[in-house]
N, C-alpha and C. Protein backbone atom coordinates (compact mmCIF):
# COMPACT_ATOMS: atom_id res chain seq x y z
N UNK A 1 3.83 0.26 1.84
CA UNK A 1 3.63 -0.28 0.53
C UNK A 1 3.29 -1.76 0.56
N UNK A 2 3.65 -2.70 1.71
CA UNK A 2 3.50 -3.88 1.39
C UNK A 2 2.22 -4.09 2.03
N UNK A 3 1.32 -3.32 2.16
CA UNK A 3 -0.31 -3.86 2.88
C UNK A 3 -1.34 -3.20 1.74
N UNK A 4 -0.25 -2.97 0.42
CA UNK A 4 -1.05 -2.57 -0.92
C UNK A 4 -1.32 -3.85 -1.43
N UNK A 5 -2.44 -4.73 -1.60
CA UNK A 5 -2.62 -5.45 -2.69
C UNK A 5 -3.57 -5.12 -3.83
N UNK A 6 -3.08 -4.97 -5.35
CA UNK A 6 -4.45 -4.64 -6.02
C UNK A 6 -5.38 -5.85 -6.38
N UNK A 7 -6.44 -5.31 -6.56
CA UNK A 7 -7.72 -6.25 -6.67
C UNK A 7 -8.32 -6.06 -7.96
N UNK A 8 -7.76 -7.41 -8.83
CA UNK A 8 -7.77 -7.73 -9.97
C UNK A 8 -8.91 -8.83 -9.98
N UNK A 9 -9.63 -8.68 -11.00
CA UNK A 9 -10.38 -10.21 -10.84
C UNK A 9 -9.95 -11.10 -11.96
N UNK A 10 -9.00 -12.07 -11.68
CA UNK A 10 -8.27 -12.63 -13.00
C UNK A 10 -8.85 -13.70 -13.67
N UNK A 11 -9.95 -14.30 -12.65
CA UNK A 11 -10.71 -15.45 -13.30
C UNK A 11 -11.78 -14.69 -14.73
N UNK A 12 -12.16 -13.51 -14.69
CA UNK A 12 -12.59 -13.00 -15.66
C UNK A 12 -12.16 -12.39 -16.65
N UNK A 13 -10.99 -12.51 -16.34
CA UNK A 13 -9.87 -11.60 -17.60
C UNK A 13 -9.14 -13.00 -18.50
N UNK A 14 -9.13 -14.23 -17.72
CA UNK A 14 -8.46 -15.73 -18.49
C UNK A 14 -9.87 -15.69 -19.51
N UNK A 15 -8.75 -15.86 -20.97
CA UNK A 15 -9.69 -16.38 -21.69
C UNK A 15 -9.55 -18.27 -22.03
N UNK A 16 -10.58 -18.65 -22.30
CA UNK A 16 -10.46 -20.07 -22.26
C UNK A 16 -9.87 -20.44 -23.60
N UNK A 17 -9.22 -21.71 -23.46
CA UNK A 17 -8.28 -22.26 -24.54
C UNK A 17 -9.22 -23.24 -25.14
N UNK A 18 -8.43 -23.48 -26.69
CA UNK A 18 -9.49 -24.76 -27.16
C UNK A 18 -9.08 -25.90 -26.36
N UNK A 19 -7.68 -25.83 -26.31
CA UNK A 19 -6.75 -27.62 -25.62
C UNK A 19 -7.83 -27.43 -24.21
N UNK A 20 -7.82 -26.71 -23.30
CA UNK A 20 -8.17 -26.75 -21.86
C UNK A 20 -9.65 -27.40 -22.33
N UNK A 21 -9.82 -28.73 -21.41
CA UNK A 21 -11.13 -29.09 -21.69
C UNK A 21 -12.03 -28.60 -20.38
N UNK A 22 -12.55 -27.72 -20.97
CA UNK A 22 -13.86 -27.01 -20.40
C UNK A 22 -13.64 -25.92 -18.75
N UNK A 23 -12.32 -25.82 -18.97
CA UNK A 23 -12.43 -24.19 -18.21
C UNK A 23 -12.94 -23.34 -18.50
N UNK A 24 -13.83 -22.59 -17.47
CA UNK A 24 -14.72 -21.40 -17.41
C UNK A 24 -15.80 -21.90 -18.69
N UNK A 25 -16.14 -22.87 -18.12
CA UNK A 25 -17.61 -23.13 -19.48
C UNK A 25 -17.73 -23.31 -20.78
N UNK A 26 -15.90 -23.10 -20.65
CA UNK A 26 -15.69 -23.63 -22.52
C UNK A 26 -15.85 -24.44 -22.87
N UNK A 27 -16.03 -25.36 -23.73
CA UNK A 27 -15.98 -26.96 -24.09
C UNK A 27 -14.54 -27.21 -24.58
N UNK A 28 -13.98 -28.33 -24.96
CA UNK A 28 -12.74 -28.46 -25.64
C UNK A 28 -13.07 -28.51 -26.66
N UNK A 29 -12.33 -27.78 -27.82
CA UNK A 29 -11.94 -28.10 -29.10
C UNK A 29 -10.97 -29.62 -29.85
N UNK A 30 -10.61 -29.92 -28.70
CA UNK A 30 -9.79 -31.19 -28.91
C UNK A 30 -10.57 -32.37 -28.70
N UNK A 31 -11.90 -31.96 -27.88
CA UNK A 31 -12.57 -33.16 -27.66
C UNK A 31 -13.95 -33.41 -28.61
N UNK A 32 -14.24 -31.82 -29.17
CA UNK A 32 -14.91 -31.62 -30.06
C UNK A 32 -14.76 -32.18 -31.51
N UNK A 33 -13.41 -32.41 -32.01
CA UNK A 33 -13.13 -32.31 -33.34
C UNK A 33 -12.80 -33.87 -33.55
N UNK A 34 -12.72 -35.04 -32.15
CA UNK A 34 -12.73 -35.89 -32.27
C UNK A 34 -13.17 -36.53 -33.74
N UNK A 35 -12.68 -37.40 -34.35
CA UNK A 35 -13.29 -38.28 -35.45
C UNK A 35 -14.08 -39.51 -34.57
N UNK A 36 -14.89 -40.05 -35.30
CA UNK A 36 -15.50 -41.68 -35.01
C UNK A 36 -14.29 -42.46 -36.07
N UNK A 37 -13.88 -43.44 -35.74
CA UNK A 37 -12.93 -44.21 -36.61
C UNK A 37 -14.48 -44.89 -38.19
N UNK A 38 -14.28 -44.72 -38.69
CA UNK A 38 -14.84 -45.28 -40.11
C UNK A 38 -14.36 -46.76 -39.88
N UNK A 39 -15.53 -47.72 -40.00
CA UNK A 39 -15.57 -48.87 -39.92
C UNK A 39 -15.83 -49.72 -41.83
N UNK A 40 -15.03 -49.92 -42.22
CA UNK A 40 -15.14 -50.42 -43.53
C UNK A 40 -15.56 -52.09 -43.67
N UNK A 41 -16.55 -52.34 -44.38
CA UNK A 41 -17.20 -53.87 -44.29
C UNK A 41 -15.94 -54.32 -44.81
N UNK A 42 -15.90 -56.10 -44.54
CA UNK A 42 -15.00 -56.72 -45.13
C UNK A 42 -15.18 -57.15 -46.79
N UNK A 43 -16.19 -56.76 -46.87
CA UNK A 43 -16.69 -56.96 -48.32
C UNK A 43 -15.96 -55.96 -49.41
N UNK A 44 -16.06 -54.60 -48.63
CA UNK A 44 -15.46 -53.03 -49.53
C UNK A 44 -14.23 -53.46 -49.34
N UNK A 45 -13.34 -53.89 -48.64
CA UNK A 45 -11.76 -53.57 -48.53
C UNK A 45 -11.40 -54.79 -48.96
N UNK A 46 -12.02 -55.95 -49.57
CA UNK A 46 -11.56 -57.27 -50.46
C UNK A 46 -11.99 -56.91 -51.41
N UNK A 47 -12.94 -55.89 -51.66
CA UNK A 47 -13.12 -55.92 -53.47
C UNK A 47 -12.01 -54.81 -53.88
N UNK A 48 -11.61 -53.90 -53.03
CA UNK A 48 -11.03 -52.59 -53.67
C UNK A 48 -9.56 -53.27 -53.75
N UNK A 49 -8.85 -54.43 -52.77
CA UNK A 49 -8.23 -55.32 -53.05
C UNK A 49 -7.76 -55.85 -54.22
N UNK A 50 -9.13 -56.37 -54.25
CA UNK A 50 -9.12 -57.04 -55.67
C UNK A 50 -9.29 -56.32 -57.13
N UNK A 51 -9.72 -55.46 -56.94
CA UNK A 51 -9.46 -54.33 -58.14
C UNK A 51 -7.83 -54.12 -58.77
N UNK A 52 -7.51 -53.76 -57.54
CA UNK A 52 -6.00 -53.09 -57.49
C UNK A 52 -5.02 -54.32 -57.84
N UNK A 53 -5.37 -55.37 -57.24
CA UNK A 53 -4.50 -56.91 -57.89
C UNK A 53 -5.11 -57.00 -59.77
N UNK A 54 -6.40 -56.61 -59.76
CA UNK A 54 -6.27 -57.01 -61.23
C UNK A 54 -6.05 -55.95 -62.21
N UNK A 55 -5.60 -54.62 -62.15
CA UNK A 55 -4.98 -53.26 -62.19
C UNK A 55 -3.63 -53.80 -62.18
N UNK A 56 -3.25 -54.52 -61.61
CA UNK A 56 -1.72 -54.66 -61.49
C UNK A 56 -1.14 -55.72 -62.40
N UNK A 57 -1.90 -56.70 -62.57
CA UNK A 57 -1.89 -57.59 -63.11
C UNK A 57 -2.16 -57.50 -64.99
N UNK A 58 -2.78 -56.56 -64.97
CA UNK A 58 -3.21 -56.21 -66.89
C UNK A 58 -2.50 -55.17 -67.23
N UNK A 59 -1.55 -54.40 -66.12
CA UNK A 59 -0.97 -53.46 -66.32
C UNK A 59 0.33 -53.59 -67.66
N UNK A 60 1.01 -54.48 -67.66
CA UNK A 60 2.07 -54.73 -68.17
C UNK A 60 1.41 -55.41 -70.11
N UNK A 61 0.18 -55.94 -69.50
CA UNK A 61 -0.21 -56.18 -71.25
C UNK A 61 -0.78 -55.05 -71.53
N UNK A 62 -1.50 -53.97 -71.18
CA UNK A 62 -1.82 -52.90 -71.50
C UNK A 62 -0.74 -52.05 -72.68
N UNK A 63 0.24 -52.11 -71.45
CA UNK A 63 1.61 -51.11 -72.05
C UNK A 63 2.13 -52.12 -73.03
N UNK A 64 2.44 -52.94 -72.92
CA UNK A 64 3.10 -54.23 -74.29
C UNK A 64 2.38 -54.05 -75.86
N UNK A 65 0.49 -53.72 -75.45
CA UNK A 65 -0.16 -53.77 -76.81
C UNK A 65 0.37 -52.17 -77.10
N UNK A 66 0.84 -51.52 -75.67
CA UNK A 66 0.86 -49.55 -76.90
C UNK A 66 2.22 -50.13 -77.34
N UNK A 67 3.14 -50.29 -76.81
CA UNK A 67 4.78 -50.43 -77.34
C UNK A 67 4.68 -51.48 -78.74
N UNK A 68 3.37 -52.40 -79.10
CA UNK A 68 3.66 -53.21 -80.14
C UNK A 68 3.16 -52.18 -81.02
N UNK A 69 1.94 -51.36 -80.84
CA UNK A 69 0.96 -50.27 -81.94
C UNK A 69 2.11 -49.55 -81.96
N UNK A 70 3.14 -49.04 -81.86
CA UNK A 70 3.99 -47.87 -81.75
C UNK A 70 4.01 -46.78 -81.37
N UNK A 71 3.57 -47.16 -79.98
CA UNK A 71 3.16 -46.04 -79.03
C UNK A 71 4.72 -45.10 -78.68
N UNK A 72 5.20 -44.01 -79.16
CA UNK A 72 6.18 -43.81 -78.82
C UNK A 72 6.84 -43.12 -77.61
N UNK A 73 5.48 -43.02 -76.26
CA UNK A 73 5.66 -42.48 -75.69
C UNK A 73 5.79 -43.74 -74.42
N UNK A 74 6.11 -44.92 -74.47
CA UNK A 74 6.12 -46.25 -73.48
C UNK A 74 7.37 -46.30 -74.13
N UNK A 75 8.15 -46.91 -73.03
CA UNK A 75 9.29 -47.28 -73.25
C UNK A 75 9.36 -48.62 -72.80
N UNK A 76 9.96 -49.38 -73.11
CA UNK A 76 10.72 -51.15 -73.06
C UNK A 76 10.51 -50.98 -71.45
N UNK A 77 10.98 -50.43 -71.02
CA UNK A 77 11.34 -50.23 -69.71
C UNK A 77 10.28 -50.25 -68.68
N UNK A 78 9.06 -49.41 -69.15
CA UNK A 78 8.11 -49.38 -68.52
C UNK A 78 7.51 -50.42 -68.73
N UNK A 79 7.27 -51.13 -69.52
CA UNK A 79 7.09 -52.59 -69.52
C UNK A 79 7.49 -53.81 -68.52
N UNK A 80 8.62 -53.57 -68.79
CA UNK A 80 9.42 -54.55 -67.78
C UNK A 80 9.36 -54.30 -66.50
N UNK A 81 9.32 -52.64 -65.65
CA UNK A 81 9.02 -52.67 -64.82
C UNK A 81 7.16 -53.02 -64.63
N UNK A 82 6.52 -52.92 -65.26
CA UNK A 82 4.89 -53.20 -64.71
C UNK A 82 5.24 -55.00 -64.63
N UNK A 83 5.81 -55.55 -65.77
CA UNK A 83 6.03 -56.94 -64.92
C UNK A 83 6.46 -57.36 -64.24
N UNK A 84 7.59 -56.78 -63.38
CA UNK A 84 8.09 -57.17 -62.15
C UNK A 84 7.23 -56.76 -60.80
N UNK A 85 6.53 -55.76 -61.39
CA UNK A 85 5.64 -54.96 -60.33
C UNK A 85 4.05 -56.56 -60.52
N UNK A 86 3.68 -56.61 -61.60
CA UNK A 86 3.05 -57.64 -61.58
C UNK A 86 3.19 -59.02 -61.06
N UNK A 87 4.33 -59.22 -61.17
CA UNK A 87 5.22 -60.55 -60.61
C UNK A 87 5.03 -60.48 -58.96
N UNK A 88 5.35 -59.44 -58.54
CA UNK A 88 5.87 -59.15 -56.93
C UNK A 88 4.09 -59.46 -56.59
N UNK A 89 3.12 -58.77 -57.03
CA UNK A 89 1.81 -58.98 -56.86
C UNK A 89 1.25 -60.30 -56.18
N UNK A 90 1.54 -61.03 -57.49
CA UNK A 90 0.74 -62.39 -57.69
C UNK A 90 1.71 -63.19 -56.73
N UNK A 91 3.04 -63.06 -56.44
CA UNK A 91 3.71 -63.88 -55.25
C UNK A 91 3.02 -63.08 -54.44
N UNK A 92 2.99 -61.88 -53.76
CA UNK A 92 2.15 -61.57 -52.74
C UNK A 92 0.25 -62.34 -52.64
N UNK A 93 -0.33 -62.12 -53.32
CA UNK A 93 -1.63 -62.76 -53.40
C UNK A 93 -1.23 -64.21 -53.12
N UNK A 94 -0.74 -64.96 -53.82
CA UNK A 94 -0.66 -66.41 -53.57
C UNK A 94 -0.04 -66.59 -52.32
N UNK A 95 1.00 -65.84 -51.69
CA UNK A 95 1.41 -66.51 -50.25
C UNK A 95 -0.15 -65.77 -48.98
N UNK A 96 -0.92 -65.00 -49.91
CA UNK A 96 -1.42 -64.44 -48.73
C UNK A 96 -2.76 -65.21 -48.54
N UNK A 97 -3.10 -65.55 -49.78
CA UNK A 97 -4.12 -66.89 -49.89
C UNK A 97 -3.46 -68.45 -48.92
N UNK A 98 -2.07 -68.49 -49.12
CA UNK A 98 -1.40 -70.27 -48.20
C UNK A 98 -1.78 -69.37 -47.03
N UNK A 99 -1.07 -68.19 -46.89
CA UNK A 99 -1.55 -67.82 -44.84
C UNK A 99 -3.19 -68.16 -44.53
N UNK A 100 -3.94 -67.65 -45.71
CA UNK A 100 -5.45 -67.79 -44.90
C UNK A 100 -6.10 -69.04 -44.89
N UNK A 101 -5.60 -69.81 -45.93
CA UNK A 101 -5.83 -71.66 -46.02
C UNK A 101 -5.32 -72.06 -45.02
N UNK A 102 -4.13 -72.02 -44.54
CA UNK A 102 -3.64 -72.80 -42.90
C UNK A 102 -4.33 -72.30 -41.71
N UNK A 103 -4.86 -71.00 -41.84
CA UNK A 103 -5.59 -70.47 -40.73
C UNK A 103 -6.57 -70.81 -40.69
N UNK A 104 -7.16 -71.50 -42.16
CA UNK A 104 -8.79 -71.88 -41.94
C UNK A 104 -8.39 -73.20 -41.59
N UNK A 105 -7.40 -73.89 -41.88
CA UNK A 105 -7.35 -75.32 -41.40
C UNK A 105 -7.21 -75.66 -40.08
N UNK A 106 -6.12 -74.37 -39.27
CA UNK A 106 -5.70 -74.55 -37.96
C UNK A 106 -7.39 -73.98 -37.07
N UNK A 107 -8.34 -73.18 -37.58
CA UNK A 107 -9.65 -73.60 -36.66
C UNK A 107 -10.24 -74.50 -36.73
N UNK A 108 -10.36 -74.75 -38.16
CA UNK A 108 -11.15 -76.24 -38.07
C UNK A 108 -10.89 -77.32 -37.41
N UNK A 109 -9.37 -77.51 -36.37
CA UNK A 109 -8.51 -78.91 -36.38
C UNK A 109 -9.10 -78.15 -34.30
N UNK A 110 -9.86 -77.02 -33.86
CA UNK A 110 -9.85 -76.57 -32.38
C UNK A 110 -11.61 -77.15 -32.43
N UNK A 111 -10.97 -78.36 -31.03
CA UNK A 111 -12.13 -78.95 -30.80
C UNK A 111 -12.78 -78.05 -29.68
N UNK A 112 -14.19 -77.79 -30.13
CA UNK A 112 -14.80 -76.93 -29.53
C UNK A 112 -15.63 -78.14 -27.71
C-alpha cells in the first residue's frame, strides 16, 4: 500500500483568489479595485470652507427671525445653541487666520 501514490493534478483543480495577486494568471482584485487618491485644488476646499463658516455664522439669525415671526416649531434653545455653535466658529476662524499670519511672517523673516 505504501508505493500507492494517486496522481492528482492539483495545480488545476486550485481555483485562484481575488486577495492572491496573480496566481495561475489571475490578476488581483485587491490590486484592481485600487482608488487614485482625488486631489482637491486649494481653491475648492477654501471656498467649501468658507461656505460652511458663513452657514454657521447666519445660522442663529435665521432661527431668531422664525422664533420672532412665531415660528412655533424653533425653540429658544435652538437658538442659543446655533450661537454658541457660531461663537466656537468664529474663535476657530480667527485663531486659524493668527496661525497662518505667523507662518507667513516666519517665511518671510528665512533668508534665502
Amino acid at each position: 500500500m505504501s508505493s500507492y501514490i494517486p496522481k492528482y493534478d492539483l495545480q488545476s483543480r486550485i481555483q485562484g483568489s481575488k486577495i492572491a495577486p496573480g496566481f495561475g494568471g489571475i490578476p488581483s482584485a485587491r490590486l484592481d479595485s485600487m482608488d487614485t487618491t482625488k486631489k482637491a485644488n486649494f481653491q475648492t476646499v477654501f471656498a467649501g470652507m468658507v461656505e460652511n463658516f458663513n452657514k454657521e455664522v447666519s445660522a442663529p439669525d435665521d432661527l431668531l427671525k422664525d422664533v420672532m415671526s412665531g415660528n412655533k416649531n424653533i425653540d429658544i434653545h435652538d437658538v442659543m445653541i446655533a450661537m454658541s455653535k457660531s461663537e466656537i466658529s468664529v474663535n476657530v476662524a480667527t485663531t486659524a487666520v493668527g496661525k497662518v499670519i505667523q507662518a507667513y511672517d516666519k517665511i518671510m523673516q528665512i533668508q534665502v
